[in-house]
C-alpha atoms as a PDB file:
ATOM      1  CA  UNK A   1      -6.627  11.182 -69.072  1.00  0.00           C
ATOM      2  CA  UNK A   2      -6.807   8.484 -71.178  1.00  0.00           C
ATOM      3  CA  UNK A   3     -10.067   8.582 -72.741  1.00  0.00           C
ATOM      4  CA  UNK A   4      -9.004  12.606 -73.661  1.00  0.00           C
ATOM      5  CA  UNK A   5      -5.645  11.559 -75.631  1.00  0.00           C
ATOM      6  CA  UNK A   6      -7.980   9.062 -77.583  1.00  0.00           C
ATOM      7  CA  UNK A   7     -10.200  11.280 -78.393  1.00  0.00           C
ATOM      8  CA  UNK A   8      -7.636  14.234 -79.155  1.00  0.00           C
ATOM      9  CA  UNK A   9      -5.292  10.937 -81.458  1.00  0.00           C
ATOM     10  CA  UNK A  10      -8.732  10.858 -83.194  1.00  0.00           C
ATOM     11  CA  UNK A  11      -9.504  13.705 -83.914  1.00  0.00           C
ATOM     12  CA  UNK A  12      -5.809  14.458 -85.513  1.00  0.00           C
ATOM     13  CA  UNK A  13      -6.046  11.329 -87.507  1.00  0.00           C
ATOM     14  CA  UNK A  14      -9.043  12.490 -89.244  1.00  0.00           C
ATOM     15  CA  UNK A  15      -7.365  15.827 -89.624  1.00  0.00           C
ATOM     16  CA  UNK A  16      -4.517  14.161 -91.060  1.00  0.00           C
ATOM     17  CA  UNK A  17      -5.945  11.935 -93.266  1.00  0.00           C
ATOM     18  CA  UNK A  18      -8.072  15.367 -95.053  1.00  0.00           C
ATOM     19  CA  UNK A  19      -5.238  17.442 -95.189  1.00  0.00           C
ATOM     20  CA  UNK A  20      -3.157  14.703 -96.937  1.00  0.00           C
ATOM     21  CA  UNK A  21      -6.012  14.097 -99.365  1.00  0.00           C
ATOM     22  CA  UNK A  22      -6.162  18.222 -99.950  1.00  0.00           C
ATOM     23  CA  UNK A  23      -2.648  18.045-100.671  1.00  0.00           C
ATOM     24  CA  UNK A  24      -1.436  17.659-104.991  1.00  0.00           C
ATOM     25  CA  UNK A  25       1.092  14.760-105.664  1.00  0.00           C
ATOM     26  CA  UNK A  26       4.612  15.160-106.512  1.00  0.00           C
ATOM     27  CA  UNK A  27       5.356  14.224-109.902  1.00  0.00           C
ATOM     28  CA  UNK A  28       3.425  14.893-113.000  1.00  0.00           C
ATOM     29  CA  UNK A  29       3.477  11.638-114.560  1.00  0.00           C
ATOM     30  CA  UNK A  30       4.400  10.783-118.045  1.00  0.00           C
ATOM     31  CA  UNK A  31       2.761  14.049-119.683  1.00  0.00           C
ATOM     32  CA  UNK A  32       5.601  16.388-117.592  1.00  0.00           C
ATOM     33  CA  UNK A  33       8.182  13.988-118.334  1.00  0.00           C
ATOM     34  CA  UNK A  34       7.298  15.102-121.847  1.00  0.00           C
ATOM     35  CA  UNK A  35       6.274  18.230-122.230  1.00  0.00           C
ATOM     36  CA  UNK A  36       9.309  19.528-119.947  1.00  0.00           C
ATOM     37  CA  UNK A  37       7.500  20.365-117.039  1.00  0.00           C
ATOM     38  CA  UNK A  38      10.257  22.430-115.825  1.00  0.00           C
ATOM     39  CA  UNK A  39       8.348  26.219-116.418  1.00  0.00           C
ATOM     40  CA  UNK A  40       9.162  28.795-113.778  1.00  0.00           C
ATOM     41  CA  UNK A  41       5.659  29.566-112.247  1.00  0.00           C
ATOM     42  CA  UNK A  42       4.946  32.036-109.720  1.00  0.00           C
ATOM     43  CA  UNK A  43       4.157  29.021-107.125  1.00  0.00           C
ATOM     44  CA  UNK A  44       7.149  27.828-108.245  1.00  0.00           C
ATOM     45  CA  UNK A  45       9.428  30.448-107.455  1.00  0.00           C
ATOM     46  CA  UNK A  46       7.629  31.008-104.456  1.00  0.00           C
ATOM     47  CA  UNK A  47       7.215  27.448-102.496  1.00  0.00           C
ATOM     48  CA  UNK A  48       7.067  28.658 -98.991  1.00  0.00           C
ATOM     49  CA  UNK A  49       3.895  30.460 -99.055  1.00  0.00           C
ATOM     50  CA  UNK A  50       2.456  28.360-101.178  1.00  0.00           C
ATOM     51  CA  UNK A  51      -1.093  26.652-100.349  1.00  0.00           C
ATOM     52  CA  UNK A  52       0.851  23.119-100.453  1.00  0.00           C
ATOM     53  CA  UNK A  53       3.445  24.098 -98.354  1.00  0.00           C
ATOM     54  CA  UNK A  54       1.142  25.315 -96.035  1.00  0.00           C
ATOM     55  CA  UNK A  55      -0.597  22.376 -96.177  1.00  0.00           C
ATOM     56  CA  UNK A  56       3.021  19.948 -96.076  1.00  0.00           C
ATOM     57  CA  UNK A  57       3.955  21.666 -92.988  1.00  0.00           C
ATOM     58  CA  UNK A  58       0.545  21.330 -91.166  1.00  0.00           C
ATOM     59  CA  UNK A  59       0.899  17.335 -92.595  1.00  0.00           C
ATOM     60  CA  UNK A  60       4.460  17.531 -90.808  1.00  0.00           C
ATOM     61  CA  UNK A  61       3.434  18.629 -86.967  1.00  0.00           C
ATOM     62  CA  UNK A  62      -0.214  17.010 -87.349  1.00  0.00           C
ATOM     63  CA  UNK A  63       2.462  13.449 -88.109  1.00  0.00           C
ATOM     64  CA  UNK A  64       4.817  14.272 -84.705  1.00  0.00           C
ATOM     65  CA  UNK A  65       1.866  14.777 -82.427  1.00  0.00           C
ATOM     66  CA  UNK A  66       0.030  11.819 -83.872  1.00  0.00           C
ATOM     67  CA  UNK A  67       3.244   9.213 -83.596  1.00  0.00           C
ATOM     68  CA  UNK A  68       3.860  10.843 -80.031  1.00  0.00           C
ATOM     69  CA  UNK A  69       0.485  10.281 -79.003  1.00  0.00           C
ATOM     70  CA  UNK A  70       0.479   6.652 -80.413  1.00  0.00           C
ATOM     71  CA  UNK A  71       3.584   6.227 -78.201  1.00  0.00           C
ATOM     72  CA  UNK A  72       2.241   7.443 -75.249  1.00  0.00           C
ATOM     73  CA  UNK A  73      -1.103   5.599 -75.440  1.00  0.00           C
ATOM     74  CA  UNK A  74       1.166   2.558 -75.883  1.00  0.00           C
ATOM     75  CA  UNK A  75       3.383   2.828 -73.077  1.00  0.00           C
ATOM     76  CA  UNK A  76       2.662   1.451 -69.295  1.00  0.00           C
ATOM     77  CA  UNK A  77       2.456   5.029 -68.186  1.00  0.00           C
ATOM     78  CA  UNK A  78      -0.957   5.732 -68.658  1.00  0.00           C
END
């Protein structure tokens, strides 16, 4: 049982790590800061099917399962 959940917390923190890499950062830096950066895009208007809200939600479960799992593995129960 034990050996499985490592192997299973392994695999989802190499999953986790790629889809955080995949993902684009929040802010724009100095160039949107200046140039406005505040254009209504089509991924703008439409963030919940977008490919990084996709990906933030994957990030978001992948995160739960991987700080239960840490827990678990810690605790006296197994």
């Amino acid at each position: 049982m034990k050996t499985a959940l490592i192997i299973i917390f392994l695999i989802i923190t190499v999953i986790l790590s790629i889809i955080v890499m995949m993902q684009e950062g929040k802010s724009g830096g100095l160039t949107s800061s200046i140039s406005g950066g505040g254009a209504d895009t089509y991924w703008s208007k439409n963030k919940g099917k977008s490919k990084d809200a996709i990906l933030r939600k994957i990030t978001v479960v992948l995160g739960i399962l991987y700080m239960l799992i840490a827990l678990f593995l810690s605790s006296k129960f197994i």
